[in-house]
N, C-alpha and C. Protein backbone atom coordinates (compact mmCIF):
# COMPACT_ATOMS: atom_id res chain seq x y z
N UNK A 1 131.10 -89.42 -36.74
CA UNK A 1 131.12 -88.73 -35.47
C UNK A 1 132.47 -89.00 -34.81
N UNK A 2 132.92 -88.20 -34.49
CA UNK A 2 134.55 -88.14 -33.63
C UNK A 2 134.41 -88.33 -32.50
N UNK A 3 134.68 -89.29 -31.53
CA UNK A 3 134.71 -90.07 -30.49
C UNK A 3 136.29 -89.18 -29.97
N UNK A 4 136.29 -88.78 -28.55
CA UNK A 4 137.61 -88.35 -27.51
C UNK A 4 136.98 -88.75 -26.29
N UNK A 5 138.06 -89.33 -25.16
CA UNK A 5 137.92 -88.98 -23.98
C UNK A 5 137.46 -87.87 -23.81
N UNK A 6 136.61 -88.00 -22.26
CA UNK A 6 136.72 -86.63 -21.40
C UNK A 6 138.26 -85.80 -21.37
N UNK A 7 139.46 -86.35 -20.79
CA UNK A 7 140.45 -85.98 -20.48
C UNK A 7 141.28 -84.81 -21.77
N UNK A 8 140.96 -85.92 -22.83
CA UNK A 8 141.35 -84.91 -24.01
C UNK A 8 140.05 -83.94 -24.35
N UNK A 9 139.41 -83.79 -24.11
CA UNK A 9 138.18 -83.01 -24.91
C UNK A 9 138.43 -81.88 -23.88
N UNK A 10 139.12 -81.97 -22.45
CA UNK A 10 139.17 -80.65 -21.54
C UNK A 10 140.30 -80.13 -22.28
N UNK A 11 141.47 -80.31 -22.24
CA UNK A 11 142.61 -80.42 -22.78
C UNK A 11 141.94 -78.99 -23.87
N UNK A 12 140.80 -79.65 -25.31
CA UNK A 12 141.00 -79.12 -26.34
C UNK A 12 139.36 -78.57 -26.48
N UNK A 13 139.08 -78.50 -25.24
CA UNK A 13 137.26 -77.61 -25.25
C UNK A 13 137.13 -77.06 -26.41
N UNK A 14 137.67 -75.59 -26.27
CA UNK A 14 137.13 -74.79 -27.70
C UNK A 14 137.72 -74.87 -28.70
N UNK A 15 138.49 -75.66 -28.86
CA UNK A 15 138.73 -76.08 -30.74
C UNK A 15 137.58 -77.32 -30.64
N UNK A 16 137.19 -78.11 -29.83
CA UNK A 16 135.93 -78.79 -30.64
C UNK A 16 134.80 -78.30 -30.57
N UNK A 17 134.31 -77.08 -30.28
CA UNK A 17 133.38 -75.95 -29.94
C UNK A 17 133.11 -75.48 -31.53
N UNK A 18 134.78 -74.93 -31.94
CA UNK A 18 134.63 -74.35 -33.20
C UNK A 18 134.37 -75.44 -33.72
N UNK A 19 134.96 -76.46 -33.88
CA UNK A 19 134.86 -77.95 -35.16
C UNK A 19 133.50 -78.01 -35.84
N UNK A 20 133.04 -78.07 -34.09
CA UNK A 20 131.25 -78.62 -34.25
C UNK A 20 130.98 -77.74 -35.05
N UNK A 21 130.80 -75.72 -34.62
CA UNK A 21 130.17 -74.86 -35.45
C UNK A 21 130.69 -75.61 -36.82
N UNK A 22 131.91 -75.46 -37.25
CA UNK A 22 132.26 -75.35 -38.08
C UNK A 22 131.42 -76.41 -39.12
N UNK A 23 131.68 -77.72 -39.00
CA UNK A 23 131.44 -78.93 -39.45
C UNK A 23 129.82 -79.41 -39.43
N UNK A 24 129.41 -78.81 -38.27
CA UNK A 24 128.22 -79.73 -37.99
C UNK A 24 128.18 -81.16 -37.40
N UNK A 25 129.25 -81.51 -37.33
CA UNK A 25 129.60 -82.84 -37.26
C UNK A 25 129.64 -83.18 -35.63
N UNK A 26 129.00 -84.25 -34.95
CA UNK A 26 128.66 -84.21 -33.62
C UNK A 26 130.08 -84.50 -33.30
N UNK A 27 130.43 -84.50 -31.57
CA UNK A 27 131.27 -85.11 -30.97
C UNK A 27 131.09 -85.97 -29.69
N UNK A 28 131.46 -87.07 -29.66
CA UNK A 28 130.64 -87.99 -28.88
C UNK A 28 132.22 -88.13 -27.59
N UNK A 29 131.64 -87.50 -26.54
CA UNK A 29 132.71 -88.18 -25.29
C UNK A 29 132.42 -89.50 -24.43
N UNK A 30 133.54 -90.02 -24.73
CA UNK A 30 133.04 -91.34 -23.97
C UNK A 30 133.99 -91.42 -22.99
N UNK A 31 132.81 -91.68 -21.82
CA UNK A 31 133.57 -91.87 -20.47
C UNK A 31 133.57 -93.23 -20.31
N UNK A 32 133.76 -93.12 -19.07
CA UNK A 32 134.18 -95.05 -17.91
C UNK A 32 132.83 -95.25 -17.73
N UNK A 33 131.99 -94.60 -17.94
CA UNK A 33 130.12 -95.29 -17.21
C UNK A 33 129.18 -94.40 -17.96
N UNK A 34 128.07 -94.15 -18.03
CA UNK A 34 127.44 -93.33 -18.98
C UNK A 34 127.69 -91.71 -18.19
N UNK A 35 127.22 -91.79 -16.77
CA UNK A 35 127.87 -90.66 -15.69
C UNK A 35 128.86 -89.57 -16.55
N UNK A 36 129.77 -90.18 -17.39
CA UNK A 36 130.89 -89.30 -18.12
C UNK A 36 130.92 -89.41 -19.77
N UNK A 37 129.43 -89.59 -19.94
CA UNK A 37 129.54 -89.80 -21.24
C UNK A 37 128.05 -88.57 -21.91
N UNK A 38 128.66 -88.11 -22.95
CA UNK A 38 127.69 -86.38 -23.68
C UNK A 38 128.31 -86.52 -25.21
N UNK A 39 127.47 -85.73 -25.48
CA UNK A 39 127.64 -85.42 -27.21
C UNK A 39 127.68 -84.13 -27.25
N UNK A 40 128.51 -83.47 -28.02
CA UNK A 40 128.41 -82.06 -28.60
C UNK A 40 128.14 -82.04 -29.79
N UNK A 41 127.07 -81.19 -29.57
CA UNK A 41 126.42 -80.66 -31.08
C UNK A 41 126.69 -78.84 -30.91
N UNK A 42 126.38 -78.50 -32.42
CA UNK A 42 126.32 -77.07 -32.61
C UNK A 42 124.38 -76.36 -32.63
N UNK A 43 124.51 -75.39 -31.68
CA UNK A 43 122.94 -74.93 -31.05
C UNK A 43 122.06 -75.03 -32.54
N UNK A 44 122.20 -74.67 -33.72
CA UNK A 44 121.81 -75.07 -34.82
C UNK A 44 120.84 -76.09 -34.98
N UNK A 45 121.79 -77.34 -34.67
CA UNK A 45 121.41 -78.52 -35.18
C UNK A 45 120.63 -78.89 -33.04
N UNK A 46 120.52 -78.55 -32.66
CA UNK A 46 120.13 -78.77 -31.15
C UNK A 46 118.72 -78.14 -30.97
N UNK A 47 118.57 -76.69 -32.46
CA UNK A 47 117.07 -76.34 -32.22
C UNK A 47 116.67 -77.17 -33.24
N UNK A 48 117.15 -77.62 -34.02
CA UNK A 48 116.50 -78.60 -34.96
C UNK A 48 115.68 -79.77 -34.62
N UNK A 49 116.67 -80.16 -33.45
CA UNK A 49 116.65 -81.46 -32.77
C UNK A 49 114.70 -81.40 -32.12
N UNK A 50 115.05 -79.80 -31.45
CA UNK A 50 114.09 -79.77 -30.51
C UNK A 50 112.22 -79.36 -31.23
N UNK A 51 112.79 -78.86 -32.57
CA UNK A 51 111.41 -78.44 -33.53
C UNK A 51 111.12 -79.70 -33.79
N UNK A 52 112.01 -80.58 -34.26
CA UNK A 52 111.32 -82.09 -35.03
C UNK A 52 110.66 -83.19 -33.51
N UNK A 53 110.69 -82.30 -32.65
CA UNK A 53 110.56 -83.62 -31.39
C UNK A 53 109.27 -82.98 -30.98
N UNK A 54 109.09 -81.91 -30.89
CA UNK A 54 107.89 -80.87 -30.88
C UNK A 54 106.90 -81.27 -31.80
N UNK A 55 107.15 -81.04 -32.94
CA UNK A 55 106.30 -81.43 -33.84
C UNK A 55 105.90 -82.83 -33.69
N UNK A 56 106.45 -83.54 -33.60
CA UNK A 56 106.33 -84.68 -33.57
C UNK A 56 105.35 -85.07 -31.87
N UNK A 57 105.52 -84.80 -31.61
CA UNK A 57 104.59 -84.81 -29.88
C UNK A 57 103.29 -84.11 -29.88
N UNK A 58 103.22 -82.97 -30.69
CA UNK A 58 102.19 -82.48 -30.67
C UNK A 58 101.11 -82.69 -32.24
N UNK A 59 101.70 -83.68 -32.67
CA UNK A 59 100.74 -84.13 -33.40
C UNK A 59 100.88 -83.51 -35.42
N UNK A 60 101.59 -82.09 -34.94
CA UNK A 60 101.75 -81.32 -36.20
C UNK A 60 102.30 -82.48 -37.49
N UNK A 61 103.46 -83.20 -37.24
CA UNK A 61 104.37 -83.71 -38.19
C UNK A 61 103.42 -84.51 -39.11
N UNK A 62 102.37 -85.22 -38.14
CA UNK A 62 101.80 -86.25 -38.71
C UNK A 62 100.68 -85.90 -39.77
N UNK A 63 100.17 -84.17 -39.65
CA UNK A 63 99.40 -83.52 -40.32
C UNK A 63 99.77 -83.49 -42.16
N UNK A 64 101.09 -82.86 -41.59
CA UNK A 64 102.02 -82.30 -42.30
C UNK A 64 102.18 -83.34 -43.20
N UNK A 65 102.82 -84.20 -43.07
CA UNK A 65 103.24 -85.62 -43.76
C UNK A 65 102.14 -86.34 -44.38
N UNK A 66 100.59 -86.30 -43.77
CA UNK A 66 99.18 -86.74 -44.65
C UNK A 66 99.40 -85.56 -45.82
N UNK A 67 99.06 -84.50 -45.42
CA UNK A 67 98.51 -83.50 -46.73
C UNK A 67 99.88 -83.66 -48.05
N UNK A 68 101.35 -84.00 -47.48
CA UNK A 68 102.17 -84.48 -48.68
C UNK A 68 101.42 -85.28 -49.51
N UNK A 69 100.85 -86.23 -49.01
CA UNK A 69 99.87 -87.39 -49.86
C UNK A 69 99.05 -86.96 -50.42
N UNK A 70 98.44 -85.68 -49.87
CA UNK A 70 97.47 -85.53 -50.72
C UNK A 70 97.36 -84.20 -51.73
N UNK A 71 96.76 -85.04 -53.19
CA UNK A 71 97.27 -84.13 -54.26
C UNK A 71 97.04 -82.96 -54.24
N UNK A 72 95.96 -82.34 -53.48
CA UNK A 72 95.90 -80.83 -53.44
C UNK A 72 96.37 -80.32 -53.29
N UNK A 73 96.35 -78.99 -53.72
CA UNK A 73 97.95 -77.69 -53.03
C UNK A 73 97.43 -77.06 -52.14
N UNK A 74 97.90 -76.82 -51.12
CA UNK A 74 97.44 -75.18 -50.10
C UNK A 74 98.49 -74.54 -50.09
N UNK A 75 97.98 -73.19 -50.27
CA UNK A 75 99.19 -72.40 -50.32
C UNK A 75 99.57 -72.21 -48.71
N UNK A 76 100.43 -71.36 -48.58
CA UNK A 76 101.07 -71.52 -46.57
C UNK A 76 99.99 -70.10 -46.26
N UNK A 77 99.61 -69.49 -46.88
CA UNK A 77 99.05 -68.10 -46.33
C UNK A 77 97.44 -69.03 -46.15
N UNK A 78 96.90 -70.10 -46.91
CA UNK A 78 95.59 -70.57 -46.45
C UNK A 78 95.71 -71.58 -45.22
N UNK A 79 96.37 -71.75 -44.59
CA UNK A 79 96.94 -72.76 -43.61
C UNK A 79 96.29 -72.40 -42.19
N UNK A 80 95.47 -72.34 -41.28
CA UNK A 80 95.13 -72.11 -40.25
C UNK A 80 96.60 -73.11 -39.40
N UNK A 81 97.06 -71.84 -39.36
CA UNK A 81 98.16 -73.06 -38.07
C UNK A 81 97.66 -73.07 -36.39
N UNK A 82 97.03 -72.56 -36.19
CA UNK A 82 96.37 -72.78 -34.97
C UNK A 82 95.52 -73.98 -34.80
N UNK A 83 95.32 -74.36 -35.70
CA UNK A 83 94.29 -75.82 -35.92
C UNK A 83 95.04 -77.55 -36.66
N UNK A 84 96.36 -76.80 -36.51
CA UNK A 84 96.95 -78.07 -37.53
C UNK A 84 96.81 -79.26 -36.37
């Protein structure tokens, strides 16, 4: 992860805009107090962020992750997802 000041990251906003798209690769600004301190990510990896935290809160992940264990197959069309 690439660490800049605030000061330089205004300086060079949208070339680390593209980087992120580009790379994927976060960018971490570090300020004088947390007050001035953020990460840039690319919206991508930010809905990712927000499906695995979802899932995970509402109970789905943990469904999901038993039936890996278990040897049976379901196909995705027999899946009641309203009930997971």
């Amino acid at each position: 992860m690439s660490i800049i000041n605030p000061s330089q990251a205004r300086k060079v906003f949208y070339q680390l805009l593209k980087d992120v798209n580009k790379t994927s690769e976060p960018i971490y600004i570090s300020g004088k107090n947390e007050d001035s301190e953020a990460v840039i990510i690319n919206k991508k990896d930010w809905d990712a962020i927000q499906e695995t935290l979802y899932l995970q809160s509402s109970g789905v992940a943990d469904v999901l992750q038993q039936r890996e264990k278990e040897d049976e197959f379901v196909a995705l069309k027999d899946i009641d997802w309203d009930t997971l």
